[in-house]
C-alpha atoms as a PDB file:
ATOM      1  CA  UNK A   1      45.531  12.326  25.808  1.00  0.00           C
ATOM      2  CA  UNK A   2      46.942  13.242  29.342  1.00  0.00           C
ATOM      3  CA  UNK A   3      45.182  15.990  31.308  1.00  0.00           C
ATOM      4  CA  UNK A   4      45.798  19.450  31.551  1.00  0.00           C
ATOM      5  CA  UNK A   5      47.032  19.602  28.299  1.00  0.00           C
ATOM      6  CA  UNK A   6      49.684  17.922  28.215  1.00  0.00           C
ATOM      7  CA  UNK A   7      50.256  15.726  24.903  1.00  0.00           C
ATOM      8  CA  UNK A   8      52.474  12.332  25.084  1.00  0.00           C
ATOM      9  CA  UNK A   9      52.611  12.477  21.406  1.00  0.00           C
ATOM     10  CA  UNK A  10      51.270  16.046  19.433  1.00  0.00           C
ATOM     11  CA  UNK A  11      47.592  15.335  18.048  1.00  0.00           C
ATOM     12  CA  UNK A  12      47.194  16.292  14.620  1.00  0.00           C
ATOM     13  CA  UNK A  13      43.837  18.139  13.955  1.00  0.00           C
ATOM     14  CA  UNK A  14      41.901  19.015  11.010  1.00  0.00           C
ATOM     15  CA  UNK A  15      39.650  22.766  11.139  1.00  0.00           C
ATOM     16  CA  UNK A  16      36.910  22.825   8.880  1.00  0.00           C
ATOM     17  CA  UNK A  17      35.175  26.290   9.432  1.00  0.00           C
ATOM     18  CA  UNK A  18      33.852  28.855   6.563  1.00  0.00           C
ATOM     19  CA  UNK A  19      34.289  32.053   8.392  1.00  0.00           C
ATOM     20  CA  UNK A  20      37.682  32.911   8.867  1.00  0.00           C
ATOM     21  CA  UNK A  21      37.694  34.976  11.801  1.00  0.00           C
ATOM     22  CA  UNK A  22      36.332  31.865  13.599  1.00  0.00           C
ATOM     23  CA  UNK A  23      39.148  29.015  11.978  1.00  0.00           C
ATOM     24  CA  UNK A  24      41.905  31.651  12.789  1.00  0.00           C
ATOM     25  CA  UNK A  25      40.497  31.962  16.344  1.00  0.00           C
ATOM     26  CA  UNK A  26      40.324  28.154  16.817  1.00  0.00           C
ATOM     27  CA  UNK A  27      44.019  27.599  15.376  1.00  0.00           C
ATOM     28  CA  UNK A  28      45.360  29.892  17.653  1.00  0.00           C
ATOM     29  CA  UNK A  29      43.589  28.273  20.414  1.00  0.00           C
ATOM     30  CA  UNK A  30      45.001  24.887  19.280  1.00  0.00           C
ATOM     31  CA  UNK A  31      48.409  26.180  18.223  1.00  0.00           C
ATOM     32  CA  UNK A  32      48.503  27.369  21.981  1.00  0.00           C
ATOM     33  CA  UNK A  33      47.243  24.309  23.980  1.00  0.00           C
ATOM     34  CA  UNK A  34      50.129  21.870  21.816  1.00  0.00           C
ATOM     35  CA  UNK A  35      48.044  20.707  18.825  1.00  0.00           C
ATOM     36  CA  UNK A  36      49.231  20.775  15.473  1.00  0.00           C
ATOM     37  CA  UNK A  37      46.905  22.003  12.942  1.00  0.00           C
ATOM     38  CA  UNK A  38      47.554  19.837   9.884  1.00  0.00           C
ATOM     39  CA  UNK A  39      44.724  21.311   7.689  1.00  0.00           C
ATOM     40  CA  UNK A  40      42.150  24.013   7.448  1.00  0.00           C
ATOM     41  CA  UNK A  41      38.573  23.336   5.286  1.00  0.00           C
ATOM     42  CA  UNK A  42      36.420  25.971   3.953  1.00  0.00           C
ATOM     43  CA  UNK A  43      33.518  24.190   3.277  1.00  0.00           C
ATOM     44  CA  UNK A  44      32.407  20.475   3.902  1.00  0.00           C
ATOM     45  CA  UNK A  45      33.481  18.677   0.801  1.00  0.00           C
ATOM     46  CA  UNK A  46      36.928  20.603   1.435  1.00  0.00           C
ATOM     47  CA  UNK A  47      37.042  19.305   4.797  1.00  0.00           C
ATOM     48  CA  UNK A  48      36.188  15.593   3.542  1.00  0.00           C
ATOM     49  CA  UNK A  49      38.874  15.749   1.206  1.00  0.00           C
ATOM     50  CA  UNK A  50      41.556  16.907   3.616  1.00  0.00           C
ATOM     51  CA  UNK A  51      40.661  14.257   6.127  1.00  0.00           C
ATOM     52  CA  UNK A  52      41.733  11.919   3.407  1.00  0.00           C
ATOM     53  CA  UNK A  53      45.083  13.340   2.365  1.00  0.00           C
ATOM     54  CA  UNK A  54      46.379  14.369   5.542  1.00  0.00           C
ATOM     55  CA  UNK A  55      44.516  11.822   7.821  1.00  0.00           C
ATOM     56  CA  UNK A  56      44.270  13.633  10.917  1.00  0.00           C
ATOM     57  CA  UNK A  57      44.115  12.565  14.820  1.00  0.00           C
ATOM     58  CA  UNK A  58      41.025  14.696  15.108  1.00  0.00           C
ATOM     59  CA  UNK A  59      38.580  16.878  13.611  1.00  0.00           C
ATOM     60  CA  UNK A  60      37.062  19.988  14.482  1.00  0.00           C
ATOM     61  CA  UNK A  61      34.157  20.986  12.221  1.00  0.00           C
ATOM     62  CA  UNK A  62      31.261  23.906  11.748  1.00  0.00           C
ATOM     63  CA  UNK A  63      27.996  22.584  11.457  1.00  0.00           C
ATOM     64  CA  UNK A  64      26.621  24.745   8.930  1.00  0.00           C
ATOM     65  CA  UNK A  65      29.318  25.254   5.941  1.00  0.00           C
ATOM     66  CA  UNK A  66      29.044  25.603   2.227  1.00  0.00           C
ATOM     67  CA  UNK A  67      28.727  22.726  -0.188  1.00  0.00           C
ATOM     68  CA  UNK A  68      28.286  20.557   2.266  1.00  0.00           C
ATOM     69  CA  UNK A  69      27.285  21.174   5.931  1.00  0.00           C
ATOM     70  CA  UNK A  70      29.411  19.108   8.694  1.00  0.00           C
ATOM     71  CA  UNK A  71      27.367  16.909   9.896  1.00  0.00           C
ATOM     72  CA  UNK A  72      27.367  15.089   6.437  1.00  0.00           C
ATOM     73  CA  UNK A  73      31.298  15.812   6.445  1.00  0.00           C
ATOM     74  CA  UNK A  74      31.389  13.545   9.716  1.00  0.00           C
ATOM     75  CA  UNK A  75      29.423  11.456   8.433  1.00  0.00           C
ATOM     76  CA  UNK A  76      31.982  10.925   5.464  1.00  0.00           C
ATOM     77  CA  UNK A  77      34.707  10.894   7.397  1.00  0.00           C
ATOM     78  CA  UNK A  78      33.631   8.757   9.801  1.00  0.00           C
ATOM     79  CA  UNK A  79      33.091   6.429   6.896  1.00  0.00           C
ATOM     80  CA  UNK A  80      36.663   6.615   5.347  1.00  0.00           C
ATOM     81  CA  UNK A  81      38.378   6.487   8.464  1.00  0.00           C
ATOM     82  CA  UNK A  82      36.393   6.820  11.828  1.00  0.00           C
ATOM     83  CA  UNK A  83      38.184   9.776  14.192  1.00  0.00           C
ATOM     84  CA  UNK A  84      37.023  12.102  17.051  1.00  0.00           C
ATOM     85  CA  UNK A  85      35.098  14.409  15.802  1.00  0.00           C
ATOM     86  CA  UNK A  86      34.497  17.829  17.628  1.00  0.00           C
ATOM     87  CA  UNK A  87      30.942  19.852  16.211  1.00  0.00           C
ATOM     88  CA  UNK A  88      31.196  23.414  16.419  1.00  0.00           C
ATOM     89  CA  UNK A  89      27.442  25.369  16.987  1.00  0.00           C
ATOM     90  CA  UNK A  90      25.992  28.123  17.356  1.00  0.00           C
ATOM     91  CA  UNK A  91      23.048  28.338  20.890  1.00  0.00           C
ATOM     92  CA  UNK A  92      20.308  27.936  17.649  1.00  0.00           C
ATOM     93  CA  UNK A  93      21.423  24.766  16.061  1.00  0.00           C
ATOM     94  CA  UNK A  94      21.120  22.569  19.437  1.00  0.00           C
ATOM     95  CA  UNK A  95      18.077  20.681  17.295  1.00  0.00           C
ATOM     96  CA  UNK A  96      21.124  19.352  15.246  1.00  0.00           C
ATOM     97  CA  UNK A  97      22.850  17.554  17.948  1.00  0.00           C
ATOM     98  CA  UNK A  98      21.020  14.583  17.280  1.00  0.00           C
ATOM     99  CA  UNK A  99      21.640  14.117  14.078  1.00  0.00           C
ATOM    100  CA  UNK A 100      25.424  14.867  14.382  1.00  0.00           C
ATOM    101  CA  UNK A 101      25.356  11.702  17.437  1.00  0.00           C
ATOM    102  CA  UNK A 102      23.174   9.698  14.461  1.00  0.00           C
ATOM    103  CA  UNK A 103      26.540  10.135  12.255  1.00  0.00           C
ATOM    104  CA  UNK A 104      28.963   8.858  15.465  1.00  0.00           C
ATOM    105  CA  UNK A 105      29.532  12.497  16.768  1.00  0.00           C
ATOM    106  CA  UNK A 106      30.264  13.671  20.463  1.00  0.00           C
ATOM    107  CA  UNK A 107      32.231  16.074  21.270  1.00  0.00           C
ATOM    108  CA  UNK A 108      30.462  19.794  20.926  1.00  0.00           C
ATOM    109  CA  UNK A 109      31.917  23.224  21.058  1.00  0.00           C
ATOM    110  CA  UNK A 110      29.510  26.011  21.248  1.00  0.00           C
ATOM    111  CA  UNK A 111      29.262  29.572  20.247  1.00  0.00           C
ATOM    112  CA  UNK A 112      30.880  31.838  21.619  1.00  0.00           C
ATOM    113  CA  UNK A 113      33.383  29.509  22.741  1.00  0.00           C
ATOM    114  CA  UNK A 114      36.095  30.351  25.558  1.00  0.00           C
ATOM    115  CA  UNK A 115      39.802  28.965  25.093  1.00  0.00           C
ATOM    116  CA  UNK A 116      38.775  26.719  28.189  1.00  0.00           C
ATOM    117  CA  UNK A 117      36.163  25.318  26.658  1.00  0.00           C
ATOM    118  CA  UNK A 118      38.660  24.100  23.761  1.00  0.00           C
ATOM    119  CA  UNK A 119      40.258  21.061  26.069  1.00  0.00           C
ATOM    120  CA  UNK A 120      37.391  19.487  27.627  1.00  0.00           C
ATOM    121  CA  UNK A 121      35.463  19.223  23.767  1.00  0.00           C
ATOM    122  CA  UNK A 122      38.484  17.296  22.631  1.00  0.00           C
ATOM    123  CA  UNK A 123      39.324  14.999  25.391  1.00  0.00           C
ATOM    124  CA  UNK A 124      35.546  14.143  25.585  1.00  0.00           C
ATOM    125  CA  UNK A 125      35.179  13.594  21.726  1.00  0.00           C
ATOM    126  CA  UNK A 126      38.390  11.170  22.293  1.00  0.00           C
ATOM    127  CA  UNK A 127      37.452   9.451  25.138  1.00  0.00           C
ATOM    128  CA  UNK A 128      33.786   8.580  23.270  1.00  0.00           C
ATOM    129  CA  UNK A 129      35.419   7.569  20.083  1.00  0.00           C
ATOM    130  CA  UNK A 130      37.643   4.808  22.043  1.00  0.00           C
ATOM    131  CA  UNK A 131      34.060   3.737  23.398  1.00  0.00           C
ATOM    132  CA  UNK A 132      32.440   3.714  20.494  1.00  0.00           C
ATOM    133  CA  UNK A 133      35.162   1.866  18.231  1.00  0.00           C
ATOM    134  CA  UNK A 134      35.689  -1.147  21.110  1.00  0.00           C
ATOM    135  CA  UNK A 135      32.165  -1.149  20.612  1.00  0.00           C
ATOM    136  CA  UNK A 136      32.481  -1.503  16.636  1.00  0.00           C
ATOM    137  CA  UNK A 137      34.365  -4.106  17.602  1.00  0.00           C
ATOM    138  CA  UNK A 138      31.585  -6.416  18.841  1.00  0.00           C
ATOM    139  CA  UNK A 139      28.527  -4.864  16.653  1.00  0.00           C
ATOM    140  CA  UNK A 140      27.738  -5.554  13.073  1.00  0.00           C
ATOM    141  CA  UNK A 141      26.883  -2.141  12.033  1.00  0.00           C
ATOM    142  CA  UNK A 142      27.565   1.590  13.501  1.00  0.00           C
ATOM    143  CA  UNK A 143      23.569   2.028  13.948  1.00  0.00           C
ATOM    144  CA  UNK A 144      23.426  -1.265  16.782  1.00  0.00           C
ATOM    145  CA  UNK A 145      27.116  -0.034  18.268  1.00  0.00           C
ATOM    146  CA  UNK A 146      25.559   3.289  18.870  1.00  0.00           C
ATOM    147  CA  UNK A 147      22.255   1.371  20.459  1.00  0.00           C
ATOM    148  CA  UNK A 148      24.583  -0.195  22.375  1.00  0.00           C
ATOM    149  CA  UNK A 149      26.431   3.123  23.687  1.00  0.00           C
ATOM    150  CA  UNK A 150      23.103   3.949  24.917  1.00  0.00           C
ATOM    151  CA  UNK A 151      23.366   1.017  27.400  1.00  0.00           C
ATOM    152  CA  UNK A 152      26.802   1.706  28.541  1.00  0.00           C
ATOM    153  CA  UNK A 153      25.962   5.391  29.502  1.00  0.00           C
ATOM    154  CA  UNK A 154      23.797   4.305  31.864  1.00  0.00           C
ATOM    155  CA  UNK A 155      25.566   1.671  33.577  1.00  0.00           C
ATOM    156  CA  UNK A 156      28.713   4.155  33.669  1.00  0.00           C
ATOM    157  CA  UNK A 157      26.175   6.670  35.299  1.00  0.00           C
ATOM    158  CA  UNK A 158      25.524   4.208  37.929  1.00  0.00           C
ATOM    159  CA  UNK A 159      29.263   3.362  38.674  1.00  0.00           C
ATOM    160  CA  UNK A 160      29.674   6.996  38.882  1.00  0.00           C
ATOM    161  CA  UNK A 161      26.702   7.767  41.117  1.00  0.00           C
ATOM    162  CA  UNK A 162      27.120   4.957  42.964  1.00  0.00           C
ATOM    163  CA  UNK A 163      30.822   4.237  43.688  1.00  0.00           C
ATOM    164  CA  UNK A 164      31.852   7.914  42.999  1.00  0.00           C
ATOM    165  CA  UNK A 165      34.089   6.735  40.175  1.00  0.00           C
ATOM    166  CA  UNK A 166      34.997   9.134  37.253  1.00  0.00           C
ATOM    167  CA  UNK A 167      33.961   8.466  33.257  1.00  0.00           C
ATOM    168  CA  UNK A 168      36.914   6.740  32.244  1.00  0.00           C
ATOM    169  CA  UNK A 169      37.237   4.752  35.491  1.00  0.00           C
ATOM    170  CA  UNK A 170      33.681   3.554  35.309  1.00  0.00           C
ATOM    171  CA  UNK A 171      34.390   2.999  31.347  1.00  0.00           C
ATOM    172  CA  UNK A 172      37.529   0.592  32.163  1.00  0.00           C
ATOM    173  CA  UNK A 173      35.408  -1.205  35.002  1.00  0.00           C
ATOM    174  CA  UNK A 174      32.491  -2.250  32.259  1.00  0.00           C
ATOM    175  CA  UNK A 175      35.359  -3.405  29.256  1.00  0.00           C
ATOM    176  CA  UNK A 176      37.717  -5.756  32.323  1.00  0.00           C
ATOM    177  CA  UNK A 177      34.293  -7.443  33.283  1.00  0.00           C
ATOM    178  CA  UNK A 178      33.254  -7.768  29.546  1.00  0.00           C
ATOM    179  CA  UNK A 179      36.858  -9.021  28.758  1.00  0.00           C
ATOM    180  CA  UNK A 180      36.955 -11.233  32.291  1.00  0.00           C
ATOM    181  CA  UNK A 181      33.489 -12.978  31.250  1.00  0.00           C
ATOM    182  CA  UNK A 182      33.924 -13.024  27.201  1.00  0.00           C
ATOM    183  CA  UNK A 183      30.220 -10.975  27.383  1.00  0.00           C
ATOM    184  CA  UNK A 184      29.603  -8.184  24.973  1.00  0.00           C
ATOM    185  CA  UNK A 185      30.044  -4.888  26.887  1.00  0.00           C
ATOM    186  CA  UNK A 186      26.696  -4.040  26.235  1.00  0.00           C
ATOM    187  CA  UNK A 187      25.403  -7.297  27.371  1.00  0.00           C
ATOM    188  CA  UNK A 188      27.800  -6.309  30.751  1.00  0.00           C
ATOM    189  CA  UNK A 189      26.380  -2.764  30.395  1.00  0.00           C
ATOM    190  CA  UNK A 190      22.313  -4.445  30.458  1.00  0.00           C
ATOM    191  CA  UNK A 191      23.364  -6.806  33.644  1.00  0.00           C
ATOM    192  CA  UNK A 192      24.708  -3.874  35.534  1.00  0.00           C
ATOM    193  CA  UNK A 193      22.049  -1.451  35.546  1.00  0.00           C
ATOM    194  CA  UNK A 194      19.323  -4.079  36.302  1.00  0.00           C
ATOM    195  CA  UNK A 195      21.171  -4.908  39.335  1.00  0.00           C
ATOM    196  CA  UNK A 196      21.992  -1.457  40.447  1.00  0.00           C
ATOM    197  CA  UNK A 197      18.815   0.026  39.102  1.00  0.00           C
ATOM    198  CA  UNK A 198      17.231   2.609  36.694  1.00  0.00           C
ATOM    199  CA  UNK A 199      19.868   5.507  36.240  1.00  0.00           C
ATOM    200  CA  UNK A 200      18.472   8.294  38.268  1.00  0.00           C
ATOM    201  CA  UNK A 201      18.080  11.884  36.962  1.00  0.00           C
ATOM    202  CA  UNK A 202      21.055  13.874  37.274  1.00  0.00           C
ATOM    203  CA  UNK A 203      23.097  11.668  38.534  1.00  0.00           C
ATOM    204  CA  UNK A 204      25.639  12.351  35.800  1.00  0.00           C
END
């Protein structure tokens, strides 16, 4: 997706949220930055279901929901047919994050959320699925393509620290030398950061 908003294609999007203050808030939002919301969920199996029959471009779903909550609805989505998914949480459920990246999710959108805040969730649940499925691409199994993520974030953190590149930048660096050598990006990823060094502390 191009920044700023602006769409080369419109992204079709999937809402799973039980209160419907919240989903009406969030469809507005999306309705407004050029998104077409294909489906709204109520609950988690609701949401699973609708990923199927409408197949979306991306989905945004509440962590805690009825029937089942959303982390378990990425999960089974993710199974189906693996998307961006975006978790919406409330300041209390941060203890949940991990389990939501466990299931392949992450992009985040906290409560209260601003309209700004909207964008930036998407584009960074996108730009992490497109890691994670050229990733799926050399791993057996979701759990060592995620071990392997872990790898690559820290030799993009270097790139970026060190040659003041951005995410996506330091992202196509790592996949042309892993295509230029025929190495496994995470094998590239493993090289690269014990040359440059241990990742420092904030320097992402």
């Amino acid at each position: 997706m191009a920044r700023g908003g602006r769409l080369p294609s419109v992204t079709r999007v999937l809402i799973a949220e039980d209160e419907t203050i919240i989903r009406l808030d969030l469809k507005g939002l999306l309705e407004g930055a050029g998104f077409e919301v294909c489906a709204e969920a109520r609950d988690g199996e609701e949401a699973v279901r609708l990923a199927r029959e409408t197949e979306p471009d991306v989905a945004l779903l509440d962590v805690k929901m009825p029937q089942l909550d959303g982390i378990e609805a990425a999960r089974r989505i993710l199974d189906e047919r693996p998307i961006p998914i975006v978790m919406v949480t409330a300041y209390g459920e941060r203890e949940l994050v991990s389990r939501a990246v466990e299931a392949g999710v992450f992009g985040y959108l906290v409560k209260p959320f601003r309209e700004t805040d909207l964008l930036p969730a998407i584009e960074t649940a996108q730009a992490r699925h497109e890691e994670l499925a050229a990733l799926r691409e050399e791993a057996e199994s979701l759990a060592e393509a995620l071990a392997a993520r872990k790898a690559i974030e820290r030799a993009k953190g270097l790139l970026m620290q060190r040659e003041g590149l951005t995410e996506e930048e330091a992202f196509a660096r790592l996949r042309k030398a892993s295509q230029i050598s025929g190495r496994p990006l995470k094998v590239v990823a493993e090289a690269l950061v014990a040359t440059l060094g241990p990742d420092e502390p904030g320097s992402r």
